[in-house]
Protein backbone atom coordinates (compact mmCIF):
# COMPACT_ATOMS: atom_id res chain seq x y z
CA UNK A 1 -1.95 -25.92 -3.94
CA UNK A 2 0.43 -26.03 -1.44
CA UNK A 3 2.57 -22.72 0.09
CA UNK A 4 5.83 -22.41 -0.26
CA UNK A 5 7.80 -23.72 2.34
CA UNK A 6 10.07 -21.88 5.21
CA UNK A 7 13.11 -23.78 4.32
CA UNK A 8 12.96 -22.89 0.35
CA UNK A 9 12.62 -19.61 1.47
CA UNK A 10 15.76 -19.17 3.65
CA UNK A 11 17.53 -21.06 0.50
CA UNK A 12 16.59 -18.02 -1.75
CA UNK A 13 19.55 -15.71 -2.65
CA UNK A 14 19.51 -12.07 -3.54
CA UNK A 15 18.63 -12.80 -6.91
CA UNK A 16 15.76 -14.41 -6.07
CA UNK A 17 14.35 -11.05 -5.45
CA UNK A 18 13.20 -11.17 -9.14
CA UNK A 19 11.15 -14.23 -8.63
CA UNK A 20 7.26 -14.40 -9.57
CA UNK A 21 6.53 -16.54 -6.32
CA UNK A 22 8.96 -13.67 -3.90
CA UNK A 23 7.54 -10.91 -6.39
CA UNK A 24 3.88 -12.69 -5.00
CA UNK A 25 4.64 -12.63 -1.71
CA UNK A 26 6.18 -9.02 -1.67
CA UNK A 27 2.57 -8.05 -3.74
CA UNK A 28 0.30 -10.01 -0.44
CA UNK A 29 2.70 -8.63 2.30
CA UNK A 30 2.24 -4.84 0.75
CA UNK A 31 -1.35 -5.28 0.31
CA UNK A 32 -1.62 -6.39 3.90
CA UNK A 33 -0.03 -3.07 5.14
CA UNK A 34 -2.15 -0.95 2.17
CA UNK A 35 -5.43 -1.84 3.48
CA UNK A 36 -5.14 -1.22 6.97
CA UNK A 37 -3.17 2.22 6.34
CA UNK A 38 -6.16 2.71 3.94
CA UNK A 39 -8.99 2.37 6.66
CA UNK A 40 -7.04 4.17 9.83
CA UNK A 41 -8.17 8.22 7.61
CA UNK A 42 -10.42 6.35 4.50
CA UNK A 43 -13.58 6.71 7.21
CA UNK A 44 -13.01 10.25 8.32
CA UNK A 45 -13.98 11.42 4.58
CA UNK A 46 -17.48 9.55 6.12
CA UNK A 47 -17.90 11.17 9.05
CA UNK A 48 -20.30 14.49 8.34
CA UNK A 49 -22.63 12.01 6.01
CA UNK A 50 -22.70 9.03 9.33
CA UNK A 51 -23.68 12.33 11.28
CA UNK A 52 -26.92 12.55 8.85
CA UNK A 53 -27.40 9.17 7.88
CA UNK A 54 -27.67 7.73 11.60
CA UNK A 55 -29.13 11.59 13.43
CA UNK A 56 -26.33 11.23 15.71
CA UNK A 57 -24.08 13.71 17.22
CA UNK A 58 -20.50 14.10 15.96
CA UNK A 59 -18.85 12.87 19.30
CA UNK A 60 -21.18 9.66 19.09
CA UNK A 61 -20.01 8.78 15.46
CA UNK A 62 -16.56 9.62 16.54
CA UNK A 63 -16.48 6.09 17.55
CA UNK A 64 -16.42 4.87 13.79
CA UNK A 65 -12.53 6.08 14.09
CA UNK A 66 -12.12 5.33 17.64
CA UNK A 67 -12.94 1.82 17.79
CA UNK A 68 -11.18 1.06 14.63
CA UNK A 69 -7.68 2.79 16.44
CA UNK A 70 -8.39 1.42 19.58
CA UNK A 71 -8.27 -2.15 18.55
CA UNK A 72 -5.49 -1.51 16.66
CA UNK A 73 -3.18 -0.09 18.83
CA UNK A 74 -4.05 -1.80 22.20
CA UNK A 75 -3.84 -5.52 20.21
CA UNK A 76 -0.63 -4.95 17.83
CA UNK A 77 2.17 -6.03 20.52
CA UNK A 78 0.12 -9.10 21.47
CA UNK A 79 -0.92 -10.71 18.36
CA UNK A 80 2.72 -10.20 16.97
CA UNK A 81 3.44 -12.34 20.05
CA UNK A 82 0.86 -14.83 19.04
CA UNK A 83 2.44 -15.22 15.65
CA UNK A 84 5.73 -16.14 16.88
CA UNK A 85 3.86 -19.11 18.78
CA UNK A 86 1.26 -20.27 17.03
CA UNK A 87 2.11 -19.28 13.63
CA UNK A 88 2.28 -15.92 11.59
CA UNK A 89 1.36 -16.97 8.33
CA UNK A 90 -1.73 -19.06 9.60
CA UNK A 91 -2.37 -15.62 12.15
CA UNK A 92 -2.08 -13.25 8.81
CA UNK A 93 -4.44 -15.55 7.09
CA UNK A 94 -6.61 -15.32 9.91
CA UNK A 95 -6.05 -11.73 10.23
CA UNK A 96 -6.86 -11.28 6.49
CA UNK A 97 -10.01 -13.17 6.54
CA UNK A 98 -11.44 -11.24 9.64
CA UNK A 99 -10.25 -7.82 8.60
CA UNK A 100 -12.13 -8.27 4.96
CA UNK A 101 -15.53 -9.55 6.61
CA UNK A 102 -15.92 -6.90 8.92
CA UNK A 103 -15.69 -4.77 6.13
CA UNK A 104 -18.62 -6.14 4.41
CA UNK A 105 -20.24 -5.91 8.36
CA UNK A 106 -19.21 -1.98 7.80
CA UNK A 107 -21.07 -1.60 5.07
CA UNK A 108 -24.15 -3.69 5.32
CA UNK A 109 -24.67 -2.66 9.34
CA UNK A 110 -27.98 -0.97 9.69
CA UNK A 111 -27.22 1.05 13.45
CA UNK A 112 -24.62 2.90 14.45
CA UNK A 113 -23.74 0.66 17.22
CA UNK A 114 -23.49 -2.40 15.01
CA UNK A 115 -21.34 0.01 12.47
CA UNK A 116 -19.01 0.80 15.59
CA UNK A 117 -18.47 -2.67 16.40
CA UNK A 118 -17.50 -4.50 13.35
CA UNK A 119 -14.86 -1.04 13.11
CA UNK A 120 -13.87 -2.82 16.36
CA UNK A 121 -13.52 -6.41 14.59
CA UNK A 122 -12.02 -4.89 11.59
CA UNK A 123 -9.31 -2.82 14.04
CA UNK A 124 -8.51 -6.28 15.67
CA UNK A 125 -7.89 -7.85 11.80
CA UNK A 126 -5.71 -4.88 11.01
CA UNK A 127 -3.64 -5.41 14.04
CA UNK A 128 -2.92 -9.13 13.16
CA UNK A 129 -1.74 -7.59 9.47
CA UNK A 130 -0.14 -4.98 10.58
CA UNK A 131 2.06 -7.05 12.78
CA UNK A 132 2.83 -10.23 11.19
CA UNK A 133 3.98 -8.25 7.75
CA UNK A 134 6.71 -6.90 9.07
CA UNK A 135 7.42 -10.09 10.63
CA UNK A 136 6.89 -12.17 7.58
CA UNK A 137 9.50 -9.97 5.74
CA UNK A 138 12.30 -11.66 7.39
CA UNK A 139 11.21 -15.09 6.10
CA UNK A 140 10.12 -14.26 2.01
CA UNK A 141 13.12 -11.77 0.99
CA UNK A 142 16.93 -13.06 1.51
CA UNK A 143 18.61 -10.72 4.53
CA UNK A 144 20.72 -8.80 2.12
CA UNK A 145 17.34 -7.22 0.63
CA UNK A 146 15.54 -6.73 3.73
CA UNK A 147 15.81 -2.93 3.39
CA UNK A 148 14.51 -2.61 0.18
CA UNK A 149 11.37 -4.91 0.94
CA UNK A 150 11.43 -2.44 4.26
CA UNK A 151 10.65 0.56 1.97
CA UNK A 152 8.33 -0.95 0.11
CA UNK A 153 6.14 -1.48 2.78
CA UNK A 154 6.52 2.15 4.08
CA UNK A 155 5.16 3.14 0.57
CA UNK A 156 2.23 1.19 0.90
CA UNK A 157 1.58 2.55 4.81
CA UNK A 158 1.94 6.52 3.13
CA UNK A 159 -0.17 5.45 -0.29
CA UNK A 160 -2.62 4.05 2.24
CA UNK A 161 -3.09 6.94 4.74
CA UNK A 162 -2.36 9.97 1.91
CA UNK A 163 -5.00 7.89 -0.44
CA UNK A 164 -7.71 7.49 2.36
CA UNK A 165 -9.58 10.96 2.61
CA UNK A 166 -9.42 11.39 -1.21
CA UNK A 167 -10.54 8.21 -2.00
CA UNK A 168 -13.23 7.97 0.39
CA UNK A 169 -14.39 11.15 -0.71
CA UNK A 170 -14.56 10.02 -4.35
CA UNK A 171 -16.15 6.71 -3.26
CA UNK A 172 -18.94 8.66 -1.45
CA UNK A 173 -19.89 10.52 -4.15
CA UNK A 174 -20.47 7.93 -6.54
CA UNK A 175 -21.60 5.25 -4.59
CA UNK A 176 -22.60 6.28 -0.75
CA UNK A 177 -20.76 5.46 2.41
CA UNK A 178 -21.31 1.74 2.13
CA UNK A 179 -18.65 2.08 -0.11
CA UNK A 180 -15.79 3.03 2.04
CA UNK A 181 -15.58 -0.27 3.62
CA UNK A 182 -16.73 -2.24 0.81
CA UNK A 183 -13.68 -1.56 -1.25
CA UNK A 184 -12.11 -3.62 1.40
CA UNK A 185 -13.88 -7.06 0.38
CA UNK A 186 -12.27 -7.38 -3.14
CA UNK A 187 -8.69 -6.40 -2.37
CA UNK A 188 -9.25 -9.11 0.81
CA UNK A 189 -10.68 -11.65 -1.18
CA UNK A 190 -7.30 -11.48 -3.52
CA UNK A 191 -4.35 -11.00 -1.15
CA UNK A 192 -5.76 -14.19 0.80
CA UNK A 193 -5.44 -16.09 -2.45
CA UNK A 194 -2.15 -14.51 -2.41
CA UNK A 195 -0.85 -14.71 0.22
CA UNK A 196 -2.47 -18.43 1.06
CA UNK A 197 -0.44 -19.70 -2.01
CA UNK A 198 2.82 -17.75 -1.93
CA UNK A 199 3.65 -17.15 1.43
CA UNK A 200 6.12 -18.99 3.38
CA UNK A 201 4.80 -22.16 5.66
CA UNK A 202 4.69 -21.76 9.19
CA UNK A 203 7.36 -24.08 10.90
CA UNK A 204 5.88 -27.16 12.95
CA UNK A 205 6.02 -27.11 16.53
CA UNK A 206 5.97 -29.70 19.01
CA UNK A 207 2.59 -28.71 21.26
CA UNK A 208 4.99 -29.74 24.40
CA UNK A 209 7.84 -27.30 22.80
CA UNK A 210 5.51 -24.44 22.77
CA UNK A 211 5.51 -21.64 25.09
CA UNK A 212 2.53 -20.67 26.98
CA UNK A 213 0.85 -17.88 26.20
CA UNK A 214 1.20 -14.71 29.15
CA UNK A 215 -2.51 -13.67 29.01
CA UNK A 216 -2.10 -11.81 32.41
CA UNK A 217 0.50 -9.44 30.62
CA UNK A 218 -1.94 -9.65 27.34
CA UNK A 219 -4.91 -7.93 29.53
CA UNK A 220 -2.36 -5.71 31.74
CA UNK A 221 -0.96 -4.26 28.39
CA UNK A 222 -3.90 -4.14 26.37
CA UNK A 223 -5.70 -1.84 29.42
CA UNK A 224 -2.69 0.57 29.77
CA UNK A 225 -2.79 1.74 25.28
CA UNK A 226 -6.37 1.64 25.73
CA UNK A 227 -6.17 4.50 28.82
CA UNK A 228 -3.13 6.15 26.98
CA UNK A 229 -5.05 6.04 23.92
CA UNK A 230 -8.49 7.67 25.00
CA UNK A 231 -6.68 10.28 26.93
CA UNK A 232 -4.89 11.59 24.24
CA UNK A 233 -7.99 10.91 21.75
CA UNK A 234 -10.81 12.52 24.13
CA UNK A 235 -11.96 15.91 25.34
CA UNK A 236 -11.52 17.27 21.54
CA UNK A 237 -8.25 19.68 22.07
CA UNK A 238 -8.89 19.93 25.69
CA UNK A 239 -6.80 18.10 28.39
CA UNK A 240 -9.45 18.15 31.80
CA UNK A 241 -9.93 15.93 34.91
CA UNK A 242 -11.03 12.70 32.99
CA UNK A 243 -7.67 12.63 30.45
CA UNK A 244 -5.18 13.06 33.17
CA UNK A 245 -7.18 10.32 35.29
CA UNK A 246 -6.62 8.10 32.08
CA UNK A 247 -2.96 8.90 31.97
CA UNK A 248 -2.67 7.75 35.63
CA UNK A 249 -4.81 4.44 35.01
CA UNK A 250 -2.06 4.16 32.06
CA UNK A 251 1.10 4.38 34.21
CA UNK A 252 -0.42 2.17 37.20
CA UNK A 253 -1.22 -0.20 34.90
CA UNK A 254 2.19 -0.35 33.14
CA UNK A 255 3.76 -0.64 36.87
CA UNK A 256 1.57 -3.48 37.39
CA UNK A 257 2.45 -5.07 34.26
CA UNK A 258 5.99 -5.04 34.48
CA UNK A 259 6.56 -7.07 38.08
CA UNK A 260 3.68 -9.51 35.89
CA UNK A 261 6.54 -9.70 32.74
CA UNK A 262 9.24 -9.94 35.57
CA UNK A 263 8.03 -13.18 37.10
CA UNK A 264 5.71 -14.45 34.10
CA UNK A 265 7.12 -18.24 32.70
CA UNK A 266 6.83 -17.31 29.11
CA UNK A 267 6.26 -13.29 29.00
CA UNK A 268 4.63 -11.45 26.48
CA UNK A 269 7.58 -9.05 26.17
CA UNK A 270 11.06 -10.23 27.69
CA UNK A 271 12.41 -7.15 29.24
CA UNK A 272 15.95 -8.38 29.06
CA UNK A 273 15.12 -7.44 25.42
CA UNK A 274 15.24 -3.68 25.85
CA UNK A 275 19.25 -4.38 27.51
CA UNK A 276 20.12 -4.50 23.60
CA UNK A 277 20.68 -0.58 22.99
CA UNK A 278 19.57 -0.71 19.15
CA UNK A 279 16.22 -2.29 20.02
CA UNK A 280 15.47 0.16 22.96
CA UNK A 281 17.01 3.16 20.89
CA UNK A 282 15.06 1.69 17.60
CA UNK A 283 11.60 1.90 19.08
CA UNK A 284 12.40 5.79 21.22
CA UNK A 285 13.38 6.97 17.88
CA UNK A 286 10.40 5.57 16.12
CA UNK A 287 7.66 7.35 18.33
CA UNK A 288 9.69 10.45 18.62
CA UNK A 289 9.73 10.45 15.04
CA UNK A 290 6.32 9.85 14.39
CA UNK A 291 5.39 12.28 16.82
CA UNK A 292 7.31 15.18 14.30
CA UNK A 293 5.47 14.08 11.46
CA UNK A 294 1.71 13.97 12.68
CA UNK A 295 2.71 17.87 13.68
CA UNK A 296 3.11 18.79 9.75
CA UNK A 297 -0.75 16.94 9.39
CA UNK A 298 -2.06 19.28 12.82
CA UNK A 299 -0.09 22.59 12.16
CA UNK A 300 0.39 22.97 8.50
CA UNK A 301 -3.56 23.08 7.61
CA UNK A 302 -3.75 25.92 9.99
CA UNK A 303 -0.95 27.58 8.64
CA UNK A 304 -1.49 27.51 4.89
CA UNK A 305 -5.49 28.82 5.40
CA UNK A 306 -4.08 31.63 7.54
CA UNK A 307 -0.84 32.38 7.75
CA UNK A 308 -0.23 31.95 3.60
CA UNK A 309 -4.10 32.63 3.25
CA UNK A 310 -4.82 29.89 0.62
CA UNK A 311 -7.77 28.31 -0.63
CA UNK A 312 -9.08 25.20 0.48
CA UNK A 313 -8.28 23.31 -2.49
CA UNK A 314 -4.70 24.41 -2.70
CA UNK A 315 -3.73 23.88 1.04
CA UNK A 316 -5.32 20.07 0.22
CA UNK A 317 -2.67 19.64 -2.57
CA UNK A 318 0.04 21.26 -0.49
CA UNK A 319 -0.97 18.84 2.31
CA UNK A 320 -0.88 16.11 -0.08
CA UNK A 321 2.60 16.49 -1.25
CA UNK A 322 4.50 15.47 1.94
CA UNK A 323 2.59 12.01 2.28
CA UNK A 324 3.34 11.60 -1.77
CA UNK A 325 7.08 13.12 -1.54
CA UNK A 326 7.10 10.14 1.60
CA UNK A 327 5.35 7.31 -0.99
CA UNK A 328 7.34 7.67 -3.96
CA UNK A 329 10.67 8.21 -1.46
CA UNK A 330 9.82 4.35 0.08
CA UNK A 331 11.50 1.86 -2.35
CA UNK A 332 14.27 4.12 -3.08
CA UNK A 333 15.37 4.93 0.38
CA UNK A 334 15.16 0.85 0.94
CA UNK A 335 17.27 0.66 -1.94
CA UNK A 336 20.06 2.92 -0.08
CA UNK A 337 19.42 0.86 2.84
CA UNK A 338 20.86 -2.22 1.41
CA UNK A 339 23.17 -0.77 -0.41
CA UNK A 340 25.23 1.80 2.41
CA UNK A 341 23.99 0.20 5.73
CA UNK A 342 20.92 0.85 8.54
CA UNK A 343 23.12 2.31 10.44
CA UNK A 344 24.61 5.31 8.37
CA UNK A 345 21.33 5.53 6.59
CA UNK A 346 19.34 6.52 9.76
CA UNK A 347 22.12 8.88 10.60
CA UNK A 348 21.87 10.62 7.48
CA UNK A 349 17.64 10.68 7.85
CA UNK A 350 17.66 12.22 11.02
CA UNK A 351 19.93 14.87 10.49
CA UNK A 352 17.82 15.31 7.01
CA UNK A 353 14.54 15.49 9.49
CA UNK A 354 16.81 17.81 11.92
CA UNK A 355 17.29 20.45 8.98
CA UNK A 356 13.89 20.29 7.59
CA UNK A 357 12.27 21.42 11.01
CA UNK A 358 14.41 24.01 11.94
CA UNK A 359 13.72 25.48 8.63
CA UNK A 360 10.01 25.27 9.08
CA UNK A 361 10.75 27.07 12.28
CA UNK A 362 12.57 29.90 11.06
CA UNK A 363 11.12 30.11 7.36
CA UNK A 364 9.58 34.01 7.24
CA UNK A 365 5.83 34.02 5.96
CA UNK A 366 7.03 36.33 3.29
CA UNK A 367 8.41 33.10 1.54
CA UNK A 368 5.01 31.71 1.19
CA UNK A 369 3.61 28.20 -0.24
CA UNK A 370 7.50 27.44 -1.86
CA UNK A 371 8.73 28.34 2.24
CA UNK A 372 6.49 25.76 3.25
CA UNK A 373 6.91 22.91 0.59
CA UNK A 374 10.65 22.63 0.11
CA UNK A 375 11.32 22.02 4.55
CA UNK A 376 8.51 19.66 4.17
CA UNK A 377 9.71 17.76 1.36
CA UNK A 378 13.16 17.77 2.94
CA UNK A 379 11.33 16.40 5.86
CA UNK A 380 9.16 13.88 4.76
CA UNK A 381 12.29 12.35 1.79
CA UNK A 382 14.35 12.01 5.56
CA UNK A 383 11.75 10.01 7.38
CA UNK A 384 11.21 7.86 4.32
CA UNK A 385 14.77 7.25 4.24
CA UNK A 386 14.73 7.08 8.12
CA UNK A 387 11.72 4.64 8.52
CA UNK A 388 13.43 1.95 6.13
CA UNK A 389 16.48 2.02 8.03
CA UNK A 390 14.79 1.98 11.58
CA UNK A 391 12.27 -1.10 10.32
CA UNK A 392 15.80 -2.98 8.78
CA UNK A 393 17.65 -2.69 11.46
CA UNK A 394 15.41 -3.66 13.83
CA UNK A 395 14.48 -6.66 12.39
CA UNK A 396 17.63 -7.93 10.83
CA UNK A 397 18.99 -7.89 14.03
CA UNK A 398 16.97 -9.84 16.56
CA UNK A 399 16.04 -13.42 16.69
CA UNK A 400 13.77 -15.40 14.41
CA UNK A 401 11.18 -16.03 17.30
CA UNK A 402 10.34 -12.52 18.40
CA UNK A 403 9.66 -11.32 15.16
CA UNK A 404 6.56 -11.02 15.56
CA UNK A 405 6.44 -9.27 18.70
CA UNK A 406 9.13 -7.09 17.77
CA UNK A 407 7.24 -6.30 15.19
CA UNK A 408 4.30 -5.74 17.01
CA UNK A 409 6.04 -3.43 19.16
CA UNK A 410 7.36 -1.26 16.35
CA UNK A 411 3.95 -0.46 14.66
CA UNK A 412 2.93 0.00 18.64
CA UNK A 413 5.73 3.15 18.78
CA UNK A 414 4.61 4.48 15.45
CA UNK A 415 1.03 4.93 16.22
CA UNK A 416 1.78 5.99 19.92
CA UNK A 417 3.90 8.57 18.19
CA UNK A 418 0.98 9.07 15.90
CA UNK A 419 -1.40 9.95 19.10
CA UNK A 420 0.81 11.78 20.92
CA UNK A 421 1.35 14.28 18.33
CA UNK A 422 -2.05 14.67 17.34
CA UNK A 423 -2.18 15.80 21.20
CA UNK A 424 0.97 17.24 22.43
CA UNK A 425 1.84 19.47 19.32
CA UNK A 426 -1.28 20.69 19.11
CA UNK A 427 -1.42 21.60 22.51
CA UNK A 428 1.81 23.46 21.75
CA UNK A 429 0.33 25.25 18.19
CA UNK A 430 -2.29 26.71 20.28
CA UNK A 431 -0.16 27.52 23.34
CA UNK A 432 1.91 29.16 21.20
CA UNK A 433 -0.71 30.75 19.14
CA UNK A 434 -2.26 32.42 22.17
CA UNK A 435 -5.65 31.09 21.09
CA UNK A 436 -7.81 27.95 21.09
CA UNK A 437 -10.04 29.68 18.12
CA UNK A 438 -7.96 29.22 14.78
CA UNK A 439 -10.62 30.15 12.97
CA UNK A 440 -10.19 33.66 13.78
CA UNK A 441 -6.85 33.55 14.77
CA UNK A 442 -4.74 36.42 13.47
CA UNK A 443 -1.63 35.80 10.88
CA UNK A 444 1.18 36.61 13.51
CA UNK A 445 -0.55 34.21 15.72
CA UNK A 446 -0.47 31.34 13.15
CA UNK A 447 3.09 32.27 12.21
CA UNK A 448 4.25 32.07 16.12
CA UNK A 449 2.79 28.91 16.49
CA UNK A 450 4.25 27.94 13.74
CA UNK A 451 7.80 28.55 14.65
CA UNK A 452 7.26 27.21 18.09
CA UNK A 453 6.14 24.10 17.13
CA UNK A 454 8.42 22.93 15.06
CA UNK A 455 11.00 24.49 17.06
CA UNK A 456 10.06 22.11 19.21
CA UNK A 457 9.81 19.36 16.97
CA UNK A 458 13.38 19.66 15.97
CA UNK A 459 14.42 19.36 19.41
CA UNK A 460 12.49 16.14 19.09
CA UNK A 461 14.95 14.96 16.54
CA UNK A 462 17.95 15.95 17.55
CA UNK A 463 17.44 14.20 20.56
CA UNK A 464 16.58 10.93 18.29
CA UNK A 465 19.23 11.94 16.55
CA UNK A 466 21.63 11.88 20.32
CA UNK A 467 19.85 8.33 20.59
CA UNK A 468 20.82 6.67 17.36
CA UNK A 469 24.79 8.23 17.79
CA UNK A 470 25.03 6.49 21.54
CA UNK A 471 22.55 3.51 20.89
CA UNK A 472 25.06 2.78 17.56
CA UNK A 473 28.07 3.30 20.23
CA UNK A 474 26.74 1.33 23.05
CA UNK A 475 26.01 -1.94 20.31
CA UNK A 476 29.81 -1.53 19.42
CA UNK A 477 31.18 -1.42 23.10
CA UNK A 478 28.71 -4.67 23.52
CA UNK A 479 29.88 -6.32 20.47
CA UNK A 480 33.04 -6.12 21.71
CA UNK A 481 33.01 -7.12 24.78
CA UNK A 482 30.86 -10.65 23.81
């Protein structure tokens, strides 16, 4: 059977939205960002049992999650750039293929050390998914429905990281660890069938016509998220001698590989790129952003065991609610996308963000769980609606050649923002608390850091939200001028 080929693809019309072979494609691309969504919090649920299973300490098996977000976010820019030259659909395939056998390497490995490195292999696979399926989205829906296919992949990230810890839990129980990987070998096994037959042929390419590939940069880049990663991953909530020599390695490293990019033949990322404000402004927002909502997942455990002194059980459905207010917000928010514009859209998602976390701030405890819930649904509908816009925009508006690295670098400023927030508002929860000991930690404490932190993170988003306003400005004045 042969795939569908790039030219019928550009030739489909809005309508063709309702298509079984688009309606295919749509079904491999949102399995492609399900299943790697799934696996970045599915193996947490795992980690007290590895602890027993393999009699090794906590930090050691912390490498199960390490290895697997390592991979992921120190390969993402570069193998979106290796799509747009050798091929995205064959690269997805590939990534596919390798992402679904290390899974069945998870789950069969007999060591901890062979467990941590096929998490490595299946963190590489995940980055060439990841990647390319934002890519691919500008060559299997028409332009006019880009936003819509937009938020249905930013359903599929939330189902995939809300439905992780459950489901591995569940999986555990009735069928051992094994199981949290192997899940992973039938859903792989499909969307390669899938997406083998219904998505959209890679265009041939003269071998002369080709660019080379800028491995220098590759390495260069690759080192500097790998510091930046461990030394906001490492130490365990404290920052110490070995985290800020990371976060030096990081910015040498970047120095070094920007006079590489500057002279390279064919670079890995074309600086000149960043001189277009919404593509500079696009990415800032998008780890600022993310860096907002990974404080909801750090502070709001803390504050709903102590501050609102819940059970256990209820502060895991409260904490549910924002990633399933987020999910079910996805298609929708696309949906408005298409229909009013990126550009108004993200305005109007950002100032919903803006609202939501200077209510947090401010909300007394005396309002309890329904103080909480309605800021962070506000909060989490906004950066549904926000995400869509941010992902359209992006990638409606730069050339069909650097999608892949484009879209390399936007999953890169998510899961930076992802990291960082884990790190930085945490730090600020506990500065604010007065305490490193949570546990313990009195209810004024809680409710301090609390208010501080999102405090905080609404400053975050207002200055997004100063970003988008002079970014959207700045594209005019340049639009005018060409």
């Amino acid at each position: 059977m042969k795939p569908i080929t790039a030219t019928q693809h550009e030739s489909v019309t809005a309508s063709a939205m309702s298509t079984p072979s688009v309606r295919w494609a749509l079904a491999s691309l949102s399995l492609s960002m399900l299943m790697p969504s799934l696996d970045t919090s599915i193996a947490n649920a795992g980690l007290p049992t590895l602890v027993q299973v393999f009699s090794a300490s906590f930090q050691t098996v912390q490498w199960v999650v390490l290895a697997y977000l390592l991979a992921l976010t120190t390969l993402i820019v570069s193998v979106g750039r290796i799509g747009d030259l050798w091929g995205r659909r064959r690269l997805l395939l590939a990534g596919i293929a390798l992402f679904t056998i290390a899974s069945l390497l998870c789950g069969l490995a007999p060591t901890l050390g062979l467990l941590v490195a096929a998490r490595a292999a299946q963190g590489v696979g995940a980055a060439l998914m990841m990647a390319l399926t934002v890519a691919m989205v500008g060559e299997t829906v028409p332009k006019n429905r880009t936003g819509s296919a937009m938020g249905l992949l930013g359903t599929m990230s939330a189902i995939g990281t809300t439905l992780g810890p459950s489901l591995g839990g569940l999986l555990m129980v009735g069928f051992g660890w094994q199981s949290i990987f192997l899940v992973n070998v039938p859903l792989g096994f499909v969307n390669f069938l899938l997406a083998y037959r219904y998505l959209p042929a890679d265009r041939q390419q003269a071998k002369l016509d080709r660019p080379s590939f800028d491995y220098k940069g590759t390495v260069l880049l690759a080192l500097a998220l790998a510091a930046y990663a461990l030394a906001m991953t490492s130490g365990h909530g404290s920052f110490g001698a070995l985290n800020i020599g990371l976060l030096l390695a990081a910015a040498c490293t970047v120095v070094f590989f920007i006079r590489i990019e500057t002279t390279a033949a064919a670079p890995l990322i074309r600086l000149a790129m960043f001189r277009n404000p919404v593509l500079g402004g696009s990415l800032a927002m998008s780890t600022l952003v993310s860096t907002v909502i990974m404080s909801t997942l750090v502070v709001g455990p803390f504050y709903l065991s102590r501050a609102l002194g819940l059970a256990a059980t209820t502060v895991g459905l409260a904490l549910s609610l924002g990633p399933l207010v987020s999910a079910l917000t996805g298609v929708p928010a696309g949906r408005l996308v298409d229909r009013f514009g990126a550009n108004r859209t993200s305005i109007v998602g950002l100032s919903g963000m803006v609202t939501g976390c200077f209510t947090l701030a401010f909300i007394p405890v005396t309002f309890g769980i329904v103080g909480y819930l309605l800021p962070i649904v506000c909060t989490t509908t906004s950066y549904a609606l926000f995400q869509a816009a941010n992902n359209t925009l992006i990638m409606t508006t730069i050339n069909a050649d650097q999608r892949g690295v484009i879209s390399g670098l936007l999953n890169l400023s998510r899961n930076l923002g992802l990291i960082t927030g884990a790190a930085v508002m945490g730090a600020v929860f506990t500065f604010a608390a007065s305490t490193t000991n949570m546990v313990t930690a009195s209810v004024e404490a809680v409710a301090t850091g609390m208010r501080v932190t999102f405090g905080v993170a609404a400053v975050l988003i207002v200055v997004a939200l100063t970003i988008a306003v002079v970014s959207q400005i700045l594209a005019r004045v340049q639009h005018e001028q060409e």
